[in-house]
Protein backbone atom coordinates (compact mmCIF):
# COMPACT_ATOMS: atom_id res chain seq x y z
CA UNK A 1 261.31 38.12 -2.79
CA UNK A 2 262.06 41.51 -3.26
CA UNK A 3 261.92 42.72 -6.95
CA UNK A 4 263.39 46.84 -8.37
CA UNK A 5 261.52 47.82 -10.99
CA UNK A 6 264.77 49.78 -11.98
CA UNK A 7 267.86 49.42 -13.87
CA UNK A 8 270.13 51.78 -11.46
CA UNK A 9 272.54 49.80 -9.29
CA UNK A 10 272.69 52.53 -6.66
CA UNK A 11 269.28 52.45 -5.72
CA UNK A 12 268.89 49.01 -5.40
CA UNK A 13 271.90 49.04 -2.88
CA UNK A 14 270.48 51.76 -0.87
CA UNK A 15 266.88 49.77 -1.09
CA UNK A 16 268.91 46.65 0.68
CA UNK A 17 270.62 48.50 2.97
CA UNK A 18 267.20 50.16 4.02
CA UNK A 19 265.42 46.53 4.35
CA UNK A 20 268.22 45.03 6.39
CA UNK A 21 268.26 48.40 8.88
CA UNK A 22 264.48 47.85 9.61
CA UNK A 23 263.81 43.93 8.91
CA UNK A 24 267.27 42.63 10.26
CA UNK A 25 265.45 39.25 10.83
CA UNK A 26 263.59 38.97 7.54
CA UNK A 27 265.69 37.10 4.87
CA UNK A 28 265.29 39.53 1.54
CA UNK A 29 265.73 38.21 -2.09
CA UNK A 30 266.04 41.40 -3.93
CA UNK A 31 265.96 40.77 -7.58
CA UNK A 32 266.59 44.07 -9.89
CA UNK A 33 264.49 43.91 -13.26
CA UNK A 34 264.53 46.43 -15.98
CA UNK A 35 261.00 45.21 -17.87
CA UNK A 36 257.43 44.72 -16.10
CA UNK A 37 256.83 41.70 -18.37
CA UNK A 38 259.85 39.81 -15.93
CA UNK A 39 256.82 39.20 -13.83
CA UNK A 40 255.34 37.40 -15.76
CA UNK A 41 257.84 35.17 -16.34
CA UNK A 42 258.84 34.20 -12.72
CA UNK A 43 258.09 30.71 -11.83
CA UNK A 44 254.45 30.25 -9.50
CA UNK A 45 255.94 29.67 -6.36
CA UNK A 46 258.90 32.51 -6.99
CA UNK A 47 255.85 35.46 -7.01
CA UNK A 48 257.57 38.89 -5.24
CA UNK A 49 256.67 39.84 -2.06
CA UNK A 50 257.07 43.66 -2.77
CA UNK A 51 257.36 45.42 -5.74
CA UNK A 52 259.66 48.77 -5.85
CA UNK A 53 259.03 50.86 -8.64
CA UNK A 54 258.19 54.18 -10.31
CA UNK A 55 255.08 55.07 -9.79
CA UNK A 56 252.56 52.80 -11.68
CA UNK A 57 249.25 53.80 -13.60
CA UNK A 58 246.47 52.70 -11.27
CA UNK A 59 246.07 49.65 -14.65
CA UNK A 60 249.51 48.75 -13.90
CA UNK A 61 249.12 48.15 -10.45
CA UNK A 62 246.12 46.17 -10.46
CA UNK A 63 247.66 44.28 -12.63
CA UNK A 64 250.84 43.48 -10.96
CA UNK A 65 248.31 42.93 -8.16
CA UNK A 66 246.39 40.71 -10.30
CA UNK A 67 249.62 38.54 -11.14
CA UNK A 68 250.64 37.65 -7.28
CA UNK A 69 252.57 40.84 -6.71
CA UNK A 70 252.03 41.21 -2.90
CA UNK A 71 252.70 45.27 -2.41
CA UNK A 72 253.70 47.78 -4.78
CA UNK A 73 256.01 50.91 -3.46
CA UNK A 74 256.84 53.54 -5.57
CA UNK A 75 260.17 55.07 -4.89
CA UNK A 76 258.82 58.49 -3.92
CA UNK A 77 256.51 56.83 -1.37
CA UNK A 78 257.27 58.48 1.88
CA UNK A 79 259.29 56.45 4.02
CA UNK A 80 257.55 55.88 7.11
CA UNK A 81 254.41 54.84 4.81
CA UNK A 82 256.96 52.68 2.99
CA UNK A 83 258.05 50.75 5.96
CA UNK A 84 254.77 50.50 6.91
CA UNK A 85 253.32 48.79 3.56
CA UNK A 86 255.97 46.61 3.64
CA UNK A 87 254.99 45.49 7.68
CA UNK A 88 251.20 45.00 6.08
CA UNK A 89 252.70 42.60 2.76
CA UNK A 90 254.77 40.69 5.21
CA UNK A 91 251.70 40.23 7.68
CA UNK A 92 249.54 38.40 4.28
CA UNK A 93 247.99 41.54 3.33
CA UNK A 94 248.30 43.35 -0.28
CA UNK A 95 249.43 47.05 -0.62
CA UNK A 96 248.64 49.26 -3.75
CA UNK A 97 249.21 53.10 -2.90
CA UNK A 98 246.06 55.10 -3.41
CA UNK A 99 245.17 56.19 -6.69
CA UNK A 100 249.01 55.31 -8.06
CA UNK A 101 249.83 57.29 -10.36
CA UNK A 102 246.70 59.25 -10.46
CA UNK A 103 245.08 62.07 -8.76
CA UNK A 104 242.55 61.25 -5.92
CA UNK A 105 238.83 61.75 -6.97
CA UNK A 106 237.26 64.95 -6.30
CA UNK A 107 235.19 63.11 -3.74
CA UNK A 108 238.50 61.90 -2.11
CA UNK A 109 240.55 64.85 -1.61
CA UNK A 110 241.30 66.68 1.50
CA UNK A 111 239.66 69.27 2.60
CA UNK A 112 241.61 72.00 0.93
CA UNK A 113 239.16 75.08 2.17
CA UNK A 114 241.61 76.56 3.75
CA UNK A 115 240.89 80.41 5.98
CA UNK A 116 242.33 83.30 4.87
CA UNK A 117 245.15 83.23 7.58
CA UNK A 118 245.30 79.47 6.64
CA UNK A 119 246.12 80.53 3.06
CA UNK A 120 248.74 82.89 4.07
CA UNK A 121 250.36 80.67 6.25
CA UNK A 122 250.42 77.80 3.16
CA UNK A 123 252.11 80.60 0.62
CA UNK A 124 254.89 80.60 3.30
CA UNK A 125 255.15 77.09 3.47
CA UNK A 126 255.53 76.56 -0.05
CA UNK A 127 258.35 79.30 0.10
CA UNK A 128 259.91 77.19 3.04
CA UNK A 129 259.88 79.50 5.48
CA UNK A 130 260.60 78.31 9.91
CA UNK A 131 257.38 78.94 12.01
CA UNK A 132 259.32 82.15 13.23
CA UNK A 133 259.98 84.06 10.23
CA UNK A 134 256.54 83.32 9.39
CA UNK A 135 255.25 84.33 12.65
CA UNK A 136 257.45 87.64 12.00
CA UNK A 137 255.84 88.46 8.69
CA UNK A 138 252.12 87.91 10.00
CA UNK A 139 252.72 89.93 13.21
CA UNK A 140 251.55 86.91 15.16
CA UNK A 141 253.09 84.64 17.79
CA UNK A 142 254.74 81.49 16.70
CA UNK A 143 252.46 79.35 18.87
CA UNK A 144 249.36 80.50 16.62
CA UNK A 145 251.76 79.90 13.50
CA UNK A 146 251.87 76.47 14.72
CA UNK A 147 248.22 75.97 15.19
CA UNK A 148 247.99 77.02 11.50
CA UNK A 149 250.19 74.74 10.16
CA UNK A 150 248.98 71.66 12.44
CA UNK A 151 245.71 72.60 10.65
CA UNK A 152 247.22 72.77 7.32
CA UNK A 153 248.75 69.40 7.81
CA UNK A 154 245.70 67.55 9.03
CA UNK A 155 243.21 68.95 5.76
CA UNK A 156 246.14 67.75 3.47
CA UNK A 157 246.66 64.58 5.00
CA UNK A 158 250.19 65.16 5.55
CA UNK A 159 252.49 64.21 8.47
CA UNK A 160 255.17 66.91 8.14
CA UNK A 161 255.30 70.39 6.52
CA UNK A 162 257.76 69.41 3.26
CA UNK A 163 255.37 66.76 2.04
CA UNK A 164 252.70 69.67 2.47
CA UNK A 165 254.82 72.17 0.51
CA UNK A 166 254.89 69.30 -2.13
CA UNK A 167 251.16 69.08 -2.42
CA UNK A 168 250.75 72.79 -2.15
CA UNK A 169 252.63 73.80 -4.92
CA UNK A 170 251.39 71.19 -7.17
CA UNK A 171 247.88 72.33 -6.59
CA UNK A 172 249.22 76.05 -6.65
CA UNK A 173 250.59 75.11 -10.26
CA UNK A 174 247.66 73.47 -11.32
C-alpha cells in the first residue's frame, strides 16, 4: 500500500502514473489521506508500504517509522533517489530521508570549502549560466569550467548542477 499524505487529486494521479511507468509488475494500492493520524487508524496487517508526503520533521518521521510505515518520500525528493527508496522499501528495508526536514549537522555537511575559482564558478551556477558563457566570463576553456563544476558537484553531494544551484543559494541566503 501506497498512502499521499496530500489532499490534491493531481498529484496523486501523476504519483500513480509514475509507479506504474517504473514498477509495471508491482500491484500499487495508493490510498490519498489528508491527516497523519489516518495511520494510525489503518488496520495491522493494512500498514503502507511507502509514505508520500511533505517533508516531515525528523519526530514525524520516526514516528511514522515507528508505526509500520515502511519508507517515507517527500515530494521534493529528487527522483532518481525517489525511485531508488522505493526499490530499498520493496526489497524489506525502511527509508527515512536524511535529516527530513532538518538541516544536516555541522559534522555532516559537505565539504563546502570551496577555491576561489570554485566560488566564482558556484555564483554562476546559482545565476544558471551553460558551462560556455561561464567559460566566456572567466577567460577560461570550457573543459576547465567543467572540472570546476564536477568538483562543485561532488563537495555538495549533488548529481546534477540545478540541485546544486538549489543548495547554493540556500546557503548563499543563509
Amino acid at each position: 500500500m501506497v498512502l499521499v499524505l496530500d489532499d490534491c487529486p493531481w498529484r496523486r494521479l501523476q504519483l500513480e502514473s509514475w509507479l506504474e511507468e517504473k514498477w509495471m509488475d508491482a500491484a500499487f494500492e495508493i490510498v490519498t489521506i489528508t491527516d497523519e493520524n489516518h495511520i494510525d487508524r489503518l488496520e495491522p496487517g493494512r500498514r503502507p508500504v511507502m509514505l508520500f508526503c511533505p517533508k516531515p520533521s525528523r519526530q514525524q518521521a520516526e514516528n511514522w517509522l515507528a508505526r509500520g510505515v515502511g519508507g517515507i518520500v517527500p515530494f521534493d525528493l529528487d527522483p532518481p533517489l525517489a525511485q531508488k527508496a522505493v526499490d530499498y522499501v520493496l526489497a524489506g528495508g525502511r527509508f527515512m530521508p536524511f535529516a527530513a526536514g532538518e538541516e544536516m549537522p555541522d559534522a555532516a555537511r559537505p565539504d563546502l570549502r570551496f577555491t576561489p575559482r570554485e566560488e566564482e564558478v558556484a555564483g554562476f551556477l546559482v545565476e544558471g549560466l551553460p558551462n560556455k558563457l561561464i567559460a566566456h566570463e572567466l577567460k577560461i576553456s570550457e573543459a576547465t569550467v567543467k572540472v570546476y563544476v564536477r568538483s562543485i558537484l561532488r563537495k555538495l553531494g549533488c548529481h546534477n548542477r540545478t540541485r546544486a544551484a538549489r543548495i547554493l543559494s540556500r546557503d548563499r541566503a543563509a
